[in-house]
N, C-alpha and C. Protein backbone atom coordinates (compact mmCIF):
# COMPACT_ATOMS: atom_id res chain seq x y z
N UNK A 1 16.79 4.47 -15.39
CA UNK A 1 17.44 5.19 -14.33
C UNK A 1 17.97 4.18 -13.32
N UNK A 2 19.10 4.41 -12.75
CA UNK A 2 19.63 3.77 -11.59
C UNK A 2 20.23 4.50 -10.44
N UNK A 3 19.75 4.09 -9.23
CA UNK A 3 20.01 4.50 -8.17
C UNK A 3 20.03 3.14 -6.96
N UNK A 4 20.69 3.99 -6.09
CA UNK A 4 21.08 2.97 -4.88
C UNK A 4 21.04 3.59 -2.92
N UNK A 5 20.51 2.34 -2.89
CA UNK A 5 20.36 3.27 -1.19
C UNK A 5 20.77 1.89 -0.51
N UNK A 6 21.21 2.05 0.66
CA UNK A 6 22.15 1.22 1.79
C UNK A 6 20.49 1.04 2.97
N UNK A 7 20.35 -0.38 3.33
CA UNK A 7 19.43 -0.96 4.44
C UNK A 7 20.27 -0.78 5.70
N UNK A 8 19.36 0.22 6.37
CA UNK A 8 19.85 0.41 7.65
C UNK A 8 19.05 -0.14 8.84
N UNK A 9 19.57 -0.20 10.53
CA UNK A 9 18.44 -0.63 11.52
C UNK A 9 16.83 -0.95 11.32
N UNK A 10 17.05 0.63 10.86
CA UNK A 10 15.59 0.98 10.67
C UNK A 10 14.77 0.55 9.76
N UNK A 11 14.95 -0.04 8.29
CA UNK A 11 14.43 -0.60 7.40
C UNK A 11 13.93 -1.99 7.88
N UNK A 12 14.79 -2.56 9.02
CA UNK A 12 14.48 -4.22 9.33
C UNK A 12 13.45 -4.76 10.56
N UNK A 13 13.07 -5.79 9.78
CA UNK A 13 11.53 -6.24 10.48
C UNK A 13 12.16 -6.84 12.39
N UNK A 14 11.77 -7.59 12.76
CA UNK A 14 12.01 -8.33 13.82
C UNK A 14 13.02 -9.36 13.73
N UNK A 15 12.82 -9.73 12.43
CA UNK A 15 13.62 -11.28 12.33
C UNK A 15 15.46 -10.85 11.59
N UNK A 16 15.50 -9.08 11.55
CA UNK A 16 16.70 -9.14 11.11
C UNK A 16 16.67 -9.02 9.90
N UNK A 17 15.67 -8.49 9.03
CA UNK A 17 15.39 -8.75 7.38
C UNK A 17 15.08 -7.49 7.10
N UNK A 18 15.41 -6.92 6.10
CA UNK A 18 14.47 -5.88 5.05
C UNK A 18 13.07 -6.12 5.26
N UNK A 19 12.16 -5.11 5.63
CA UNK A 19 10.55 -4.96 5.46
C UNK A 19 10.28 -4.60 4.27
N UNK A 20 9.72 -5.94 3.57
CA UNK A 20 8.87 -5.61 2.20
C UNK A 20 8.53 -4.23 1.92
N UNK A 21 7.44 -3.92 3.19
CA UNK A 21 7.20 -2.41 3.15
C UNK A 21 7.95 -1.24 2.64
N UNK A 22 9.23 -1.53 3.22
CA UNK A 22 9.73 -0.34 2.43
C UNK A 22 10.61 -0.78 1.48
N UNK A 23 10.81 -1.85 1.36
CA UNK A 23 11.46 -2.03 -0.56
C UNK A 23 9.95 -1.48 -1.09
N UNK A 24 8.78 -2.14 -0.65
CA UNK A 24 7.75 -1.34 -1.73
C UNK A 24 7.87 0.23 -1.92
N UNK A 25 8.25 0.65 -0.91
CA UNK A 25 8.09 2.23 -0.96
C UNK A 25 8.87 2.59 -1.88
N UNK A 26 10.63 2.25 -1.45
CA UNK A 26 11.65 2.89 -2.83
C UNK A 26 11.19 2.32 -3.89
N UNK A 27 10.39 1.28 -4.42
CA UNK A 27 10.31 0.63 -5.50
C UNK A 27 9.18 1.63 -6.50
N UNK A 28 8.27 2.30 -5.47
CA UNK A 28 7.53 2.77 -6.43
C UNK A 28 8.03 4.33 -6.42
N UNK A 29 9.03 4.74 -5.83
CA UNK A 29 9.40 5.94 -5.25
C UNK A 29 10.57 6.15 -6.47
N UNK A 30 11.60 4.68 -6.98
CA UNK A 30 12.25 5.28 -7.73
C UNK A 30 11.71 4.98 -9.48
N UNK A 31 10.45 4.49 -9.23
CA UNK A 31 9.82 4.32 -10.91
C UNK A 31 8.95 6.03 -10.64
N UNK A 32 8.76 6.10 -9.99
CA UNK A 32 7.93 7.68 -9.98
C UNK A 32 8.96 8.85 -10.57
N UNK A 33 10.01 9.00 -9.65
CA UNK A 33 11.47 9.46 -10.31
C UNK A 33 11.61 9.33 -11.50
N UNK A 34 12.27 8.32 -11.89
CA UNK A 34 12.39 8.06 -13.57
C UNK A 34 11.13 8.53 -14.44
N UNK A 35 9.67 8.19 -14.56
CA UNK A 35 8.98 8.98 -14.98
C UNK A 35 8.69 10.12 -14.80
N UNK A 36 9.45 10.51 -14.14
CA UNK A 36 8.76 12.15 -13.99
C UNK A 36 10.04 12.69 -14.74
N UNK A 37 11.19 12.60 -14.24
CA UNK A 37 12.09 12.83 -15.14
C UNK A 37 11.99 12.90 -17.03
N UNK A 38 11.73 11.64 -17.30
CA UNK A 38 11.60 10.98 -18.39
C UNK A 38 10.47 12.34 -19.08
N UNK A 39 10.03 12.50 -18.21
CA UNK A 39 8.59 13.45 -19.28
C UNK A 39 8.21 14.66 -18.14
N UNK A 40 9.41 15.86 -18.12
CA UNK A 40 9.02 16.86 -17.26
C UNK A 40 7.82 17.55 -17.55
N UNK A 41 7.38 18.34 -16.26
CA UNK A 41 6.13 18.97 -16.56
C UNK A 41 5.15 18.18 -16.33
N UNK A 42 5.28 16.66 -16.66
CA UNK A 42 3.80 15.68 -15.86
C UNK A 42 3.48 15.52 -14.69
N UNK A 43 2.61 15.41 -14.50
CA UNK A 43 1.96 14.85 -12.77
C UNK A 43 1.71 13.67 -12.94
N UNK A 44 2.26 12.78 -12.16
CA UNK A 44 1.95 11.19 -12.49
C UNK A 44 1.62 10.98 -10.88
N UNK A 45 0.96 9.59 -11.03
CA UNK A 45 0.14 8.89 -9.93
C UNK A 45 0.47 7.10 -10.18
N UNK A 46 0.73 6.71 -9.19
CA UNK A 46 0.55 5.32 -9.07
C UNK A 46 -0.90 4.68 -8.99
N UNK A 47 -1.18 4.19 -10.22
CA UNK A 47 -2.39 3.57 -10.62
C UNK A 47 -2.37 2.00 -10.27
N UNK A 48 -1.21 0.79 -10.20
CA UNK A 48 -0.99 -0.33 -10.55
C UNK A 48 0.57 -0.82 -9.78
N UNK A 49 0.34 -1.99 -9.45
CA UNK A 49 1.95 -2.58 -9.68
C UNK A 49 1.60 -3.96 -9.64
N UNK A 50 2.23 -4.85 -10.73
CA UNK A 50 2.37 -6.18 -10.77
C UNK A 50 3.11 -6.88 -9.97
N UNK A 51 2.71 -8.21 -10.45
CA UNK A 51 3.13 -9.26 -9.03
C UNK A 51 4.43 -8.50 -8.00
N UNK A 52 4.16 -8.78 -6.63
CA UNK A 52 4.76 -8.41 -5.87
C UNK A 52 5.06 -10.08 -4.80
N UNK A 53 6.29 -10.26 -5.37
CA UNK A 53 6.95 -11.55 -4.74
C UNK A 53 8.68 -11.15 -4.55
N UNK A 54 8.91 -11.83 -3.24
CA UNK A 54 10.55 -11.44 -2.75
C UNK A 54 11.26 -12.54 -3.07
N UNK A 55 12.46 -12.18 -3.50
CA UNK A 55 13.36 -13.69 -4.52
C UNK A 55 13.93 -14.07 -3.04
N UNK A 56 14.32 -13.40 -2.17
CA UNK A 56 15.15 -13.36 -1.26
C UNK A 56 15.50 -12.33 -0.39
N UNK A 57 15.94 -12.77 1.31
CA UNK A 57 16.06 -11.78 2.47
C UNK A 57 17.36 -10.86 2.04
N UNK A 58 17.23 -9.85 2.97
CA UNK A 58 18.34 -8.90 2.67
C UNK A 58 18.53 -8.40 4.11
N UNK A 59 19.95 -8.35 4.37
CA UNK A 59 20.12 -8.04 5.59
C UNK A 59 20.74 -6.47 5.82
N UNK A 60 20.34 -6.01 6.93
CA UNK A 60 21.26 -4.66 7.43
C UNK A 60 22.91 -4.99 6.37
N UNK A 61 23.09 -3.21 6.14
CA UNK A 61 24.73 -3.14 5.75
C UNK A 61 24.25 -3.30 3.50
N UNK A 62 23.48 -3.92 3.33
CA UNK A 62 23.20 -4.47 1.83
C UNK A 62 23.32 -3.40 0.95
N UNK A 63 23.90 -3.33 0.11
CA UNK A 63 23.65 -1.60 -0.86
C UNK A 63 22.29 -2.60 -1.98
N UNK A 64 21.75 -1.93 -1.85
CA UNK A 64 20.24 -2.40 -2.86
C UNK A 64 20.85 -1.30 -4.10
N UNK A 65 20.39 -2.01 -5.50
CA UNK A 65 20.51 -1.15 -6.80
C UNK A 65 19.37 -1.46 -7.35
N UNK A 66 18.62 -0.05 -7.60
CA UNK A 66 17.52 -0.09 -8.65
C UNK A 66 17.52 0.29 -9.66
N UNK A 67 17.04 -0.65 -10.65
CA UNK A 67 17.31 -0.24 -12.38
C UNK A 67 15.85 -0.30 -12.54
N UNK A 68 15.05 1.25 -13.04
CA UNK A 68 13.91 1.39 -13.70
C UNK A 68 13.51 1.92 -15.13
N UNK A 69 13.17 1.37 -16.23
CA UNK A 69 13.16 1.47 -17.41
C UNK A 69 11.39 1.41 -17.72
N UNK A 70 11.08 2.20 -18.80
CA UNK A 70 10.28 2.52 -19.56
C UNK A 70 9.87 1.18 -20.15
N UNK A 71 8.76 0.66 -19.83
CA UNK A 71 8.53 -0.67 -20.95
C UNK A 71 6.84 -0.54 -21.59
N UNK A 72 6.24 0.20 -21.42
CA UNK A 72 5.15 0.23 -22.04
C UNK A 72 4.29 2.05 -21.94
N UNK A 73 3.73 2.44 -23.33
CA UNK A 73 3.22 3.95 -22.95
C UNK A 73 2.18 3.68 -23.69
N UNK A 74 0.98 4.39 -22.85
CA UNK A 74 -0.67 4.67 -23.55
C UNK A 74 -0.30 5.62 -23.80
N UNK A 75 -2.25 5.95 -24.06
CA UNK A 75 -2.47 7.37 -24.12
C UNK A 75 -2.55 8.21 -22.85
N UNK A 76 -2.69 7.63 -21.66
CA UNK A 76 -2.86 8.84 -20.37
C UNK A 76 -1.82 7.96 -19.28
N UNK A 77 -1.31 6.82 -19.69
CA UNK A 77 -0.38 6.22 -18.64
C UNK A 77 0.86 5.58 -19.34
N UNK A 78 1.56 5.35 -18.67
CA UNK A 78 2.93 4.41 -18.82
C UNK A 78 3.57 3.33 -17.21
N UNK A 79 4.23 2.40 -18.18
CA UNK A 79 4.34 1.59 -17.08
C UNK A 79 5.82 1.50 -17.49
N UNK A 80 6.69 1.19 -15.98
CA UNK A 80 7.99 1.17 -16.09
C UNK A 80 8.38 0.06 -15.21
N UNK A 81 9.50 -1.06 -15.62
CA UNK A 81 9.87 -2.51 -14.98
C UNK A 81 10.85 -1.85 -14.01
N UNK A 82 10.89 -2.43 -12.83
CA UNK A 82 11.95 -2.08 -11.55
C UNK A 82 12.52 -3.52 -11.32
N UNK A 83 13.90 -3.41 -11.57
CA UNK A 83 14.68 -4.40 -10.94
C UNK A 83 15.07 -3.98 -10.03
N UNK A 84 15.80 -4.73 -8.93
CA UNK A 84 16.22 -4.65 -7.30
C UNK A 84 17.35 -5.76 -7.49
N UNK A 85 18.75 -5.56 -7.04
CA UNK A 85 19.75 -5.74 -6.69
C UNK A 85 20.49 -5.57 -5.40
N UNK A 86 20.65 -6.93 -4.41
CA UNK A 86 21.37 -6.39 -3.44
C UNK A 86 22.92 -6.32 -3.53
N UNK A 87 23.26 -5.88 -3.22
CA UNK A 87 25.18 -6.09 -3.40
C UNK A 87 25.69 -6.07 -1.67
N UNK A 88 26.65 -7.62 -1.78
CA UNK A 88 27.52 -7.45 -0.46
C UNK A 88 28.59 -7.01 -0.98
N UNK A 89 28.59 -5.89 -0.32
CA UNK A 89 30.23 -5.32 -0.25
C UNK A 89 31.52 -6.43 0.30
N UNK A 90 31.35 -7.02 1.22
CA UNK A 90 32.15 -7.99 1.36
C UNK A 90 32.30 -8.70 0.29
N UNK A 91 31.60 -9.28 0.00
CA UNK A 91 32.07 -10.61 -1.23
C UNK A 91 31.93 -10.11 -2.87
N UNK A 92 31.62 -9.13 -3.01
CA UNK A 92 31.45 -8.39 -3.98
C UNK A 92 30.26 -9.27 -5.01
N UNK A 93 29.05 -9.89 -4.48
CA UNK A 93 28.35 -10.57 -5.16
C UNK A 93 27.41 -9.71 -5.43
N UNK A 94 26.43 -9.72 -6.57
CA UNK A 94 25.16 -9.38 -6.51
C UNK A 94 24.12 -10.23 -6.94
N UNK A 95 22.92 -10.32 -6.20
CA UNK A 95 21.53 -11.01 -5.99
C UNK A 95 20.48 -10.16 -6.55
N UNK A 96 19.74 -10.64 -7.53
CA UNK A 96 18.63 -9.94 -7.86
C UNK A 96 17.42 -10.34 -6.43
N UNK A 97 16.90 -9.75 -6.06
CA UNK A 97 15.86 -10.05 -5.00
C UNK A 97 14.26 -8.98 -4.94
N UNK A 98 14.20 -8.77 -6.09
CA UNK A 98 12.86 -8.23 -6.80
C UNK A 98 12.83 -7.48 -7.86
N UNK A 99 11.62 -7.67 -8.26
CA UNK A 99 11.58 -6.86 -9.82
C UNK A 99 9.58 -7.19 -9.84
N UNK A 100 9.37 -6.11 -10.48
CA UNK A 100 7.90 -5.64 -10.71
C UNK A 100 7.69 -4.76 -11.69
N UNK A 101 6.32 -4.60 -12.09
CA UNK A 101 6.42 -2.85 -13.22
C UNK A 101 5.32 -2.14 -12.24
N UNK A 102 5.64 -1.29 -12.88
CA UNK A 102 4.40 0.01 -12.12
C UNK A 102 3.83 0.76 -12.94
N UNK A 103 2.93 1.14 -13.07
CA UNK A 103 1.87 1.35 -13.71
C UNK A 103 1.46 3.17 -13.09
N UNK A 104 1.81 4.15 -14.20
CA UNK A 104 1.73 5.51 -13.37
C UNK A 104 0.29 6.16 -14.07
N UNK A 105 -0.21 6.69 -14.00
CA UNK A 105 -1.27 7.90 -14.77
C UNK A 105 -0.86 9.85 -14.74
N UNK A 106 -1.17 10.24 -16.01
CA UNK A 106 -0.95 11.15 -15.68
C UNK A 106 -2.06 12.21 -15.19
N UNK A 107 -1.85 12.65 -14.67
CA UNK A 107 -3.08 14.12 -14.00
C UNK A 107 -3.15 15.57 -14.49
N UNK A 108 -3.74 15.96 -14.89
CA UNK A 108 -3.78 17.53 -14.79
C UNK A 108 -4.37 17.72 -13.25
N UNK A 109 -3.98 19.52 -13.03
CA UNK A 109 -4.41 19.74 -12.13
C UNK A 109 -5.29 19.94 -11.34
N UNK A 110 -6.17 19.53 -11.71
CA UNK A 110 -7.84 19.03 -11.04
C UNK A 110 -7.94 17.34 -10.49
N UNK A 111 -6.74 16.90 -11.06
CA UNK A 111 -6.50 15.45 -10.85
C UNK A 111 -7.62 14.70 -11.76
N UNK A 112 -7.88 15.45 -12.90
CA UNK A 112 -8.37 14.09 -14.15
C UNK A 112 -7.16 13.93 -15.48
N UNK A 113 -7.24 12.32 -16.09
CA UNK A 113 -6.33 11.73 -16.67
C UNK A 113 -6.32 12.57 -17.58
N UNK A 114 -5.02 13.26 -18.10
CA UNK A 114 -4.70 13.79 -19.62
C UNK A 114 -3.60 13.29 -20.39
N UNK A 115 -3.26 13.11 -21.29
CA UNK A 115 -2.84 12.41 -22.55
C UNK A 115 -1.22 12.68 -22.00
N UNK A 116 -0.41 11.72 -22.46
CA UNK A 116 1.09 12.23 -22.52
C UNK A 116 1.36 12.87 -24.07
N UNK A 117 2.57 13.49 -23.36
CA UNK A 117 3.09 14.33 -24.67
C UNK A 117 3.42 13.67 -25.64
């Protein structure tokens, strides 16, 4: 799945930068998306996410692109890789500036692990 959202005021720390914080948020916000999509009818949960390191700052104005793909399925979980792309509209460049997997579980409604379809 791919989607894209624009860094505004509000996303930036003190120094003028993107807050980790909330790239973490869309990051696990648009692998939750794609799996839930991917397999309607599940209840999934964020169980996991691997290394969490920033390639590089991102400033107000940046269109960020997230590409999240399916890379590994158990029996009661799946994990999906998130790339992060900033794009300047001015120069028409793009910067990869994170990538991680996430690690979801699924729930029935009592909230214990049940099998994917």
């Amino acid at each position: 799945m791919e989607t894209y959202t624009v860094v505004r005021p509000e996303h930036l720390n003190h120094y003028g930068h993107l807050f980790g914080g909330a790239l973490l948020k869309w990051v696990d916000e648009v692998a939750w998306i794609a799996a839930s999509r991917d397999n309607p009818g599940c209840r999934f949960v964020t169980v996991g996410m691997d290394r969490v390191e920033f390639h590089r700052g991102v400033h107000q104005g940046a269109v960020l692109r997230f590409d999240a793909v399916e890379s590994c399925r158990g029996r009661t979980s799946l994990t999906y890789a998130v790339s992060v792309f900033a794009d300047d509209l001015e120069t028409g460049q793009e910067a990869s500036i994170f990538s991680t997997c996430i690690t979801f579980v699924r729930l029935d409604v009592e909230g214990r692990k049940i099998a994917l379809p």
